[in-house]
N, C-alpha and C. Protein backbone atom coordinates (compact mmCIF):
# COMPACT_ATOMS: atom_id res chain seq x y z
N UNK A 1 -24.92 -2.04 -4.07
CA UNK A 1 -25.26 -0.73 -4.58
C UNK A 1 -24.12 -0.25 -5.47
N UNK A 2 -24.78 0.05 -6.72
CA UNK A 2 -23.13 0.80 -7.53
C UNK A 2 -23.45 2.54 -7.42
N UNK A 3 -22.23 2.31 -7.44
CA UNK A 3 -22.41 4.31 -7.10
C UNK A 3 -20.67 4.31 -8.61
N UNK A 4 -20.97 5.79 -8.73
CA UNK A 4 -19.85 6.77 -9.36
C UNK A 4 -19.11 7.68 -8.45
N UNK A 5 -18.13 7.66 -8.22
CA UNK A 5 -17.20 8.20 -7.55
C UNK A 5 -17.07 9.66 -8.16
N UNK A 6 -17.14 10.24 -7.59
CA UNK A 6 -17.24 11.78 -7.66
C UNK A 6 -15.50 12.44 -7.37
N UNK A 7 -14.73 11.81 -6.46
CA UNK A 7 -13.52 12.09 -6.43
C UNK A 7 -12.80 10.81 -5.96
N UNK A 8 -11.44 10.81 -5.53
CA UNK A 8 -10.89 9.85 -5.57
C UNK A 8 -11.49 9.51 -4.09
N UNK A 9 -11.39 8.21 -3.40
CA UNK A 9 -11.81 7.88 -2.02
C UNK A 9 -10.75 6.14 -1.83
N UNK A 10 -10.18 7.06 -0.69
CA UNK A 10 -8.72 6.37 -0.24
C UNK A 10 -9.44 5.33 -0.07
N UNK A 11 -8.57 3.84 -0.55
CA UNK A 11 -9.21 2.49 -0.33
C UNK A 11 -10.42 2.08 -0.86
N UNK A 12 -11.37 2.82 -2.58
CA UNK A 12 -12.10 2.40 -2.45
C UNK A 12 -12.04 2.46 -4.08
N UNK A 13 -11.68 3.62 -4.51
CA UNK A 13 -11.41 4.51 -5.96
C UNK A 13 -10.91 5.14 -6.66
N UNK A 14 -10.61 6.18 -7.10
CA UNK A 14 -10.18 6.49 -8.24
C UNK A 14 -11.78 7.63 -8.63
N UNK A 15 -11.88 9.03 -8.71
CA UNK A 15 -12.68 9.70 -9.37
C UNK A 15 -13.50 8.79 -10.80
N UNK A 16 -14.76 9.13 -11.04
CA UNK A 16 -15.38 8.51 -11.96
C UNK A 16 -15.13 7.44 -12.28
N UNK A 17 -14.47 6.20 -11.41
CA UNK A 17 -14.89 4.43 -10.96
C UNK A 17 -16.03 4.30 -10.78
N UNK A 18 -16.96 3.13 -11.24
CA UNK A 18 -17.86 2.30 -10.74
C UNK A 18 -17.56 1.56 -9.69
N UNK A 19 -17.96 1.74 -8.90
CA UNK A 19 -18.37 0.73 -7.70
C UNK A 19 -18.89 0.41 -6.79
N UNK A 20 -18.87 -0.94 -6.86
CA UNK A 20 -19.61 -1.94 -5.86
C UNK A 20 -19.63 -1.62 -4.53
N UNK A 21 -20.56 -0.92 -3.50
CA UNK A 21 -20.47 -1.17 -2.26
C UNK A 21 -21.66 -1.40 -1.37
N UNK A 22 -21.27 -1.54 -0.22
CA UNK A 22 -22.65 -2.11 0.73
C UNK A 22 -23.79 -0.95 0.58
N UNK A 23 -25.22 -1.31 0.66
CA UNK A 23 -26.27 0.07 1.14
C UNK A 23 -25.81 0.75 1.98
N UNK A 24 -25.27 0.61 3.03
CA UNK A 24 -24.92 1.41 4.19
C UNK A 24 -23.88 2.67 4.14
N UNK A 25 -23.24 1.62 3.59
CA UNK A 25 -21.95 2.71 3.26
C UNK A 25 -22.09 3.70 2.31
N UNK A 26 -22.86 3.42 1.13
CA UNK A 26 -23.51 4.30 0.22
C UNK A 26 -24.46 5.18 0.60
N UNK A 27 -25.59 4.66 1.33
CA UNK A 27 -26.68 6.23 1.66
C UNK A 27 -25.91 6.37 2.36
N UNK A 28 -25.34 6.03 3.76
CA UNK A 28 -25.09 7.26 4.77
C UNK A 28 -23.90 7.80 4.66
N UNK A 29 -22.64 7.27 3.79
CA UNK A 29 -22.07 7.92 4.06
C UNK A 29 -20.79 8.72 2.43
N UNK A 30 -21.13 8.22 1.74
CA UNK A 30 -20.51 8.48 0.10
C UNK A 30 -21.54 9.46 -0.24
N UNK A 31 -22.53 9.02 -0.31
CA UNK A 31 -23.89 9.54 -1.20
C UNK A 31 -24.02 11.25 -0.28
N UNK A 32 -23.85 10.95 1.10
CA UNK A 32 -24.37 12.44 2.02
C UNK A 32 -22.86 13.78 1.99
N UNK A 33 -22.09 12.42 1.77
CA UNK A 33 -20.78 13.23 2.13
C UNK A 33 -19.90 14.33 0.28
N UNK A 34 -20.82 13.79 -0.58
CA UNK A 34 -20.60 14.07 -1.66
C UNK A 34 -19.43 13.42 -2.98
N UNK A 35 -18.95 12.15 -2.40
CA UNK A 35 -17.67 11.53 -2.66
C UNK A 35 -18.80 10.60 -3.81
N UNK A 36 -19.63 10.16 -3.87
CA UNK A 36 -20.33 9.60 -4.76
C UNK A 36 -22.05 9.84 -5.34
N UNK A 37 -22.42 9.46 -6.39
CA UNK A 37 -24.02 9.48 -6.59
C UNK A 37 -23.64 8.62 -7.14
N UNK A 38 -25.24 7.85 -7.21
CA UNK A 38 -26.05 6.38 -7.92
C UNK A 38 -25.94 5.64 -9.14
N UNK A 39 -25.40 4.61 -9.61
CA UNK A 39 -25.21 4.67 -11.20
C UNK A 39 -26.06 3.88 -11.59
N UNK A 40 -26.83 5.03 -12.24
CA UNK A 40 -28.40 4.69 -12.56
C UNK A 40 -28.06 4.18 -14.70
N UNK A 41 -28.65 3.78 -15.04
CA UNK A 41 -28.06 3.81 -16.83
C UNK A 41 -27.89 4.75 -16.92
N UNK A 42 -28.67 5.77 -17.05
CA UNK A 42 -28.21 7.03 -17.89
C UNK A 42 -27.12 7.63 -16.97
N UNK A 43 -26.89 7.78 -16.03
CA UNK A 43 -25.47 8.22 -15.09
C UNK A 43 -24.20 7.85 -15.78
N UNK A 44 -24.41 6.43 -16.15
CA UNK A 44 -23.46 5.64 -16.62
C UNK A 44 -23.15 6.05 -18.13
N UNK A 45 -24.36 6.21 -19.15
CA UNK A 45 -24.09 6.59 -20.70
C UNK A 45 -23.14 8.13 -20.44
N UNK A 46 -23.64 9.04 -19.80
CA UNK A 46 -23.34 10.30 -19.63
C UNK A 46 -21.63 10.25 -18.67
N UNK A 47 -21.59 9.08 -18.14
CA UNK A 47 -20.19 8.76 -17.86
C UNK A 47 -19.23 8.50 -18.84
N UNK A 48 -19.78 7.75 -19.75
CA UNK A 48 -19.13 6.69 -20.78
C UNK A 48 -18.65 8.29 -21.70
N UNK A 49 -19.45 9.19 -22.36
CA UNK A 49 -19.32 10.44 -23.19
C UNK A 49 -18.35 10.96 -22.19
N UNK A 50 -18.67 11.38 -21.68
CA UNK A 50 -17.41 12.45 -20.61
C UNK A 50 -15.93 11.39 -20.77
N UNK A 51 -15.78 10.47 -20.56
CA UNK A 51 -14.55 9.54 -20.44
C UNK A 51 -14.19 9.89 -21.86
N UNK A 52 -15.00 9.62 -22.39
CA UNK A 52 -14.07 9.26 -23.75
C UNK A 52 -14.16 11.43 -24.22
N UNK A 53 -14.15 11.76 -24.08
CA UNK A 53 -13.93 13.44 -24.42
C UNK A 53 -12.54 13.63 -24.16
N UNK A 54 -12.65 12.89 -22.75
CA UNK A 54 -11.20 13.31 -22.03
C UNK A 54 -10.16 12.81 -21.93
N UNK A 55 -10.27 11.78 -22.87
CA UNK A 55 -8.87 10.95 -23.06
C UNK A 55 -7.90 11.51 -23.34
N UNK A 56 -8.16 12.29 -24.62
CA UNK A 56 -7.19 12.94 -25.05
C UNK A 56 -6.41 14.00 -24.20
N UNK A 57 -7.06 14.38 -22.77
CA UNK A 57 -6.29 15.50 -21.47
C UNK A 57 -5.73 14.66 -21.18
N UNK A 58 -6.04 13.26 -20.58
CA UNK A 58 -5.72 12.22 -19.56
C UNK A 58 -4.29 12.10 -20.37
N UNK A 59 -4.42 11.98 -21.31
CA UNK A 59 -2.80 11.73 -21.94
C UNK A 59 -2.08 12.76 -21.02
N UNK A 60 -1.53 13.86 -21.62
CA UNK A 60 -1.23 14.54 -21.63
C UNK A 60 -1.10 14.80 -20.00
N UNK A 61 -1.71 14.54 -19.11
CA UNK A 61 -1.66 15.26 -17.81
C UNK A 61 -0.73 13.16 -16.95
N UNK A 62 -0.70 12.25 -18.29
CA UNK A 62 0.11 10.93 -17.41
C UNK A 62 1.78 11.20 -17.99
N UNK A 63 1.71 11.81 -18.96
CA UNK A 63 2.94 12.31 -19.42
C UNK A 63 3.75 12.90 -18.50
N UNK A 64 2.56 14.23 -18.37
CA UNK A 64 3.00 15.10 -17.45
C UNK A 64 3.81 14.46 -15.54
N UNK A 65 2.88 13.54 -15.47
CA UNK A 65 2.99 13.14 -14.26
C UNK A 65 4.43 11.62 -14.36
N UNK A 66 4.32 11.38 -15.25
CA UNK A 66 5.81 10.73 -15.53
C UNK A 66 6.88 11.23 -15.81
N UNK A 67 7.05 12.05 -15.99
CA UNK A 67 8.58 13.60 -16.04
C UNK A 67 8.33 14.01 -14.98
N UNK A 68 7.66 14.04 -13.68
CA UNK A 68 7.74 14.15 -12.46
C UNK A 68 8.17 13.14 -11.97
N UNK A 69 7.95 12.28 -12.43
CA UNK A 69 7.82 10.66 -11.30
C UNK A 69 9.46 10.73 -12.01
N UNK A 70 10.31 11.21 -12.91
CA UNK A 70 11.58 10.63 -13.61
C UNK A 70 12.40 11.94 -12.32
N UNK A 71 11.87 13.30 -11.99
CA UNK A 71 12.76 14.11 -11.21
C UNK A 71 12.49 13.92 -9.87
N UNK A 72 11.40 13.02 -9.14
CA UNK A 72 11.80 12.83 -8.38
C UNK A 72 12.48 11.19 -8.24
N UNK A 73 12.66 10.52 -8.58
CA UNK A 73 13.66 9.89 -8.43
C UNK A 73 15.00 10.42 -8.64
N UNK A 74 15.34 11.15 -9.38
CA UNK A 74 16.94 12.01 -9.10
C UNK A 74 17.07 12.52 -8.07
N UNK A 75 16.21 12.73 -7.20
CA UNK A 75 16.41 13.50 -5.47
C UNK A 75 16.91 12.60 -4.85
N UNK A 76 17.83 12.72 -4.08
CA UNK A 76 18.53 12.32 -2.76
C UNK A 76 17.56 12.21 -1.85
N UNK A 77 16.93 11.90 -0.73
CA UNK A 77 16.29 12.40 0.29
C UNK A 77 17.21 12.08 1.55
N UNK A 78 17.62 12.78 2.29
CA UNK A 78 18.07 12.74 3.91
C UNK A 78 16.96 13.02 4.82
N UNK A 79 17.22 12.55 5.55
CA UNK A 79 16.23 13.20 6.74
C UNK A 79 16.82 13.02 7.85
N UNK A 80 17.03 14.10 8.32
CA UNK A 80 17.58 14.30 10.09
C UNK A 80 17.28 14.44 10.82
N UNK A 81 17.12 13.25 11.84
CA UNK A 81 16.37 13.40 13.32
C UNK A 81 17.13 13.14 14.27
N UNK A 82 16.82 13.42 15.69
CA UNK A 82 17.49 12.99 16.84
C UNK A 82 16.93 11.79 17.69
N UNK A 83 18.34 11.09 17.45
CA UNK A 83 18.42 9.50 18.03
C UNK A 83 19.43 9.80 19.03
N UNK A 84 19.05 8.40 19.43
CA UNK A 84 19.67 7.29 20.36
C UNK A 84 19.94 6.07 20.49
N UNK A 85 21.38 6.00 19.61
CA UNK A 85 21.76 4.82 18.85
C UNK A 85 20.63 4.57 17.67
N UNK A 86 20.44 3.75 17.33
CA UNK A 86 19.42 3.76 15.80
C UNK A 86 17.98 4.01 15.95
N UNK A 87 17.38 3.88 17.69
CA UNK A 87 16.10 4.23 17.75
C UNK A 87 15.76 6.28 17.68
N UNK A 88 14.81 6.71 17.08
CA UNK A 88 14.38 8.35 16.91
C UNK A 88 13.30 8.59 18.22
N UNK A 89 14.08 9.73 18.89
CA UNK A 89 12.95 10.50 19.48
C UNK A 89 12.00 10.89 18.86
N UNK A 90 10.97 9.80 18.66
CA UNK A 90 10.19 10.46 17.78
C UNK A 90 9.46 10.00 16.57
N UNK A 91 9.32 10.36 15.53
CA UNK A 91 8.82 9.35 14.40
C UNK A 91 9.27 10.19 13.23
N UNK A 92 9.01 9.46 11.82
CA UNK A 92 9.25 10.11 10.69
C UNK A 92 7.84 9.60 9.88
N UNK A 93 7.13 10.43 9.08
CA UNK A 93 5.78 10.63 8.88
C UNK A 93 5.62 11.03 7.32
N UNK A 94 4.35 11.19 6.76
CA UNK A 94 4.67 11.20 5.53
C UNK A 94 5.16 12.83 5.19
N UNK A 95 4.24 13.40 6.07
CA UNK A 95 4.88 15.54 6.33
C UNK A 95 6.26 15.51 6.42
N UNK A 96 6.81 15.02 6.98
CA UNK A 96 8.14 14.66 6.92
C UNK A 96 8.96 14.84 5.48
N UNK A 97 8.42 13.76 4.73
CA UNK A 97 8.38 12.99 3.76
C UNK A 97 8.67 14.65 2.71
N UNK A 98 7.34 14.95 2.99
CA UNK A 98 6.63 15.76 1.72
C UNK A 98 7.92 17.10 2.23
N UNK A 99 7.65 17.75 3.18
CA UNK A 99 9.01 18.86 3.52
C UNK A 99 10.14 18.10 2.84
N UNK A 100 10.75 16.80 3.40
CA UNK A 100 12.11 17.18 2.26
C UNK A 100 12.04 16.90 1.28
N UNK A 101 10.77 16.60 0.21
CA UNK A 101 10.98 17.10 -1.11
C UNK A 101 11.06 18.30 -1.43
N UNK A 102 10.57 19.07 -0.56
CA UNK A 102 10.08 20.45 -1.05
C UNK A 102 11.23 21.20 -0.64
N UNK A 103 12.10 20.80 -0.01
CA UNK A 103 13.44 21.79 -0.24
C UNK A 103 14.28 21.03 -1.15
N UNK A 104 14.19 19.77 -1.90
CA UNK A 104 14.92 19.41 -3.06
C UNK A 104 14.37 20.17 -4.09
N UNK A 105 13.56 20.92 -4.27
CA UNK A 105 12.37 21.36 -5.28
C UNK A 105 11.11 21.02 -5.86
N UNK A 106 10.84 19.81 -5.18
CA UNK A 106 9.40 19.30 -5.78
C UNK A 106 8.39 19.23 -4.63
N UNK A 107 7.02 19.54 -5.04
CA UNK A 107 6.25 19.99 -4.29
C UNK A 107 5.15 18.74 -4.38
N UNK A 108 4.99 18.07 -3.44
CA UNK A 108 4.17 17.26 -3.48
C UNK A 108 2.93 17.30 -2.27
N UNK A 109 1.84 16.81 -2.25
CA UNK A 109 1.22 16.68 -1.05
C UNK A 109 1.26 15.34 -0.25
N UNK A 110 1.05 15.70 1.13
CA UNK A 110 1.15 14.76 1.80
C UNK A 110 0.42 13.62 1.83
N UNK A 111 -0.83 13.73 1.01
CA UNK A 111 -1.78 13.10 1.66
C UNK A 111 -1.25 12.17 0.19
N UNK A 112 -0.69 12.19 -0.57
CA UNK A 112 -0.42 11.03 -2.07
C UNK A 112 0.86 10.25 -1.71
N UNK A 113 1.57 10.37 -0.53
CA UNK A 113 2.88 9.80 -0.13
C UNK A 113 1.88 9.10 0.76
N UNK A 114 2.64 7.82 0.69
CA UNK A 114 2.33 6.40 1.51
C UNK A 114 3.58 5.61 1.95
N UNK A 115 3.85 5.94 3.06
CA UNK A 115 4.98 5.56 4.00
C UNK A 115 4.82 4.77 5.64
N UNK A 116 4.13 4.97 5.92
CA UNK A 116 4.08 4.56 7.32
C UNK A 116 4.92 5.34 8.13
N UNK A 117 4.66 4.76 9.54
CA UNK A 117 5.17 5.59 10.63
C UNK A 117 7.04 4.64 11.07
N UNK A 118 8.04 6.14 10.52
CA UNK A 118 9.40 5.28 10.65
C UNK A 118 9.72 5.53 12.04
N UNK A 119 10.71 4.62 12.57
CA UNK A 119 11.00 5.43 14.77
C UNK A 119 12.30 4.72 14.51
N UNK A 120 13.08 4.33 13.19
CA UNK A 120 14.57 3.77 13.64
C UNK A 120 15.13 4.67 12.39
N UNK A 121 16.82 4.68 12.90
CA UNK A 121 17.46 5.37 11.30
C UNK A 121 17.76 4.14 10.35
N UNK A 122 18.18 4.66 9.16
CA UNK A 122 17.84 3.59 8.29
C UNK A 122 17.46 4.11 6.76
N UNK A 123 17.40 3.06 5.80
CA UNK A 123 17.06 3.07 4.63
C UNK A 123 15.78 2.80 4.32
N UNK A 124 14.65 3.53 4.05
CA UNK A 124 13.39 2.93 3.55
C UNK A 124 13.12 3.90 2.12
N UNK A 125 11.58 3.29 2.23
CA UNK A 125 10.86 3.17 0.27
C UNK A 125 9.52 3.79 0.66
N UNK A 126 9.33 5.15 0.13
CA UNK A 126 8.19 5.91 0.18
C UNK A 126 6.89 5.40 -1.54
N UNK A 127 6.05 5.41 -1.52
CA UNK A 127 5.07 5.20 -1.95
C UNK A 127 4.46 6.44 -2.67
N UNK A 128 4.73 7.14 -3.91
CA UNK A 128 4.15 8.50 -4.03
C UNK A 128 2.87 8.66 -5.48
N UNK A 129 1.84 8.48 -5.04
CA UNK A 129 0.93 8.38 -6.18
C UNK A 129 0.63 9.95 -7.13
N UNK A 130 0.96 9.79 -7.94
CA UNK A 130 1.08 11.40 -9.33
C UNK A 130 -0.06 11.20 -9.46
N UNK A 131 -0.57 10.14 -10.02
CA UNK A 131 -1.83 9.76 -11.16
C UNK A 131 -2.14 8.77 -10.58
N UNK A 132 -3.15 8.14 -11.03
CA UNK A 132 -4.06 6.80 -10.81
C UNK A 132 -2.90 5.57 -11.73
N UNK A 133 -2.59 5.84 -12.79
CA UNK A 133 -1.54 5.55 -13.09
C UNK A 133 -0.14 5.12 -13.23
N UNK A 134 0.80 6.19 -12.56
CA UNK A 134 1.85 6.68 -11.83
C UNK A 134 1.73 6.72 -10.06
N UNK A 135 2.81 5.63 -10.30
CA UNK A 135 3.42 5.76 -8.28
C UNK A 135 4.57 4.99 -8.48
N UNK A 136 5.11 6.15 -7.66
CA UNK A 136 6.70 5.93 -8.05
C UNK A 136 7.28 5.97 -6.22
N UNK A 137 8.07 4.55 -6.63
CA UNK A 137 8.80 4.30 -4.85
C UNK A 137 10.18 4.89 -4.75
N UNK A 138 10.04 5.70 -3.69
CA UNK A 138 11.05 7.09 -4.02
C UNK A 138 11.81 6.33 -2.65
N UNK A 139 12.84 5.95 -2.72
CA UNK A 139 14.06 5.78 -1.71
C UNK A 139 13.73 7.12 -0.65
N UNK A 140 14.37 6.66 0.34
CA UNK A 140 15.20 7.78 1.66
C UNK A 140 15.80 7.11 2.52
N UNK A 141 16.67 8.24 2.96
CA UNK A 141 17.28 7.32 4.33
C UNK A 141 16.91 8.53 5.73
N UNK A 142 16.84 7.88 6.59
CA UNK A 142 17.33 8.75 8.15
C UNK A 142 18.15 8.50 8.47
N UNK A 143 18.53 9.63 8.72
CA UNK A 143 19.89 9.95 9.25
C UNK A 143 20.06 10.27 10.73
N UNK A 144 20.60 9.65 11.87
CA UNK A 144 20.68 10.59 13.16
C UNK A 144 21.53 11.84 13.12
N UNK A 145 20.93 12.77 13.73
CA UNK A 145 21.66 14.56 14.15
C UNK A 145 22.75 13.75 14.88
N UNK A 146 23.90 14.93 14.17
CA UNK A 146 25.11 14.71 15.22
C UNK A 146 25.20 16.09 16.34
């Protein structure tokens, strides 16, 4: 079944993608849930016009999102948790993540950071998608509280 993606859908798309997926997954649950409709020809011509209108934003908004992706790599990130010896009471998460950008000054959401679940201190590599385009692997470290 090809369907049009109506917004982005983690693991599958990207807003206004074609794609391929099972019947099942399409009626019951893209098609009801509003994340996709049918790409019938004319869905598709009336896709093809809209794409190309908007190229000329799409610029302009990957620009935009690459002079982000350049300030946050100038951020430091720390993060301070309480350990015991290198293992954390606890975990470090992508909310985590997204709070200490947002007291370096950049405001990101959580749900575009792709990190996994951290439980030791240490040096790791966050995953942060701007654009379909743009994803930029933003360093951090944890730090244990003294």
């Amino acid at each position: 079944m090809e369907l049009i993606l109506r917004q982005d859908v983690q693991n599958l798309g990207f807003k206004d993608d074609i794609v391929t997926v099972k019947n099942g997954y399409g009626r019951n649950f893209l098609i009801p849930q509003g994340h996709a409709h049918l790409a019938t020809s004319s869905a598709k011509k009336v896709l093809a016009e809209n794409l190309k209108q908007r190229a000329h934003k799409e610029e302009k908004v990957v620009n935009d999102a690459k002079a982000l992706a350049e300030a946050l790599k100038a951020i430091e990130i720390k993060i301070f948790a309480k350990a015991g010896g290198e293992k954390l009471f606890g975990s470090i998460t992508n909310i985590d993540i997204a709070e200490a950008l947002a007291k370096g000054g950049q405001v990101i959401d959580r749900k575009f950071i792709t990190s996994g679940i951290v439980k030791r201190t240490g040096k790791y590599a966050a995953n942060v998608r701007l654009h379909r385009d743009v994803i930029v692997e933003l360093p951090y470290e944890i730090v244990a509280e003294k």
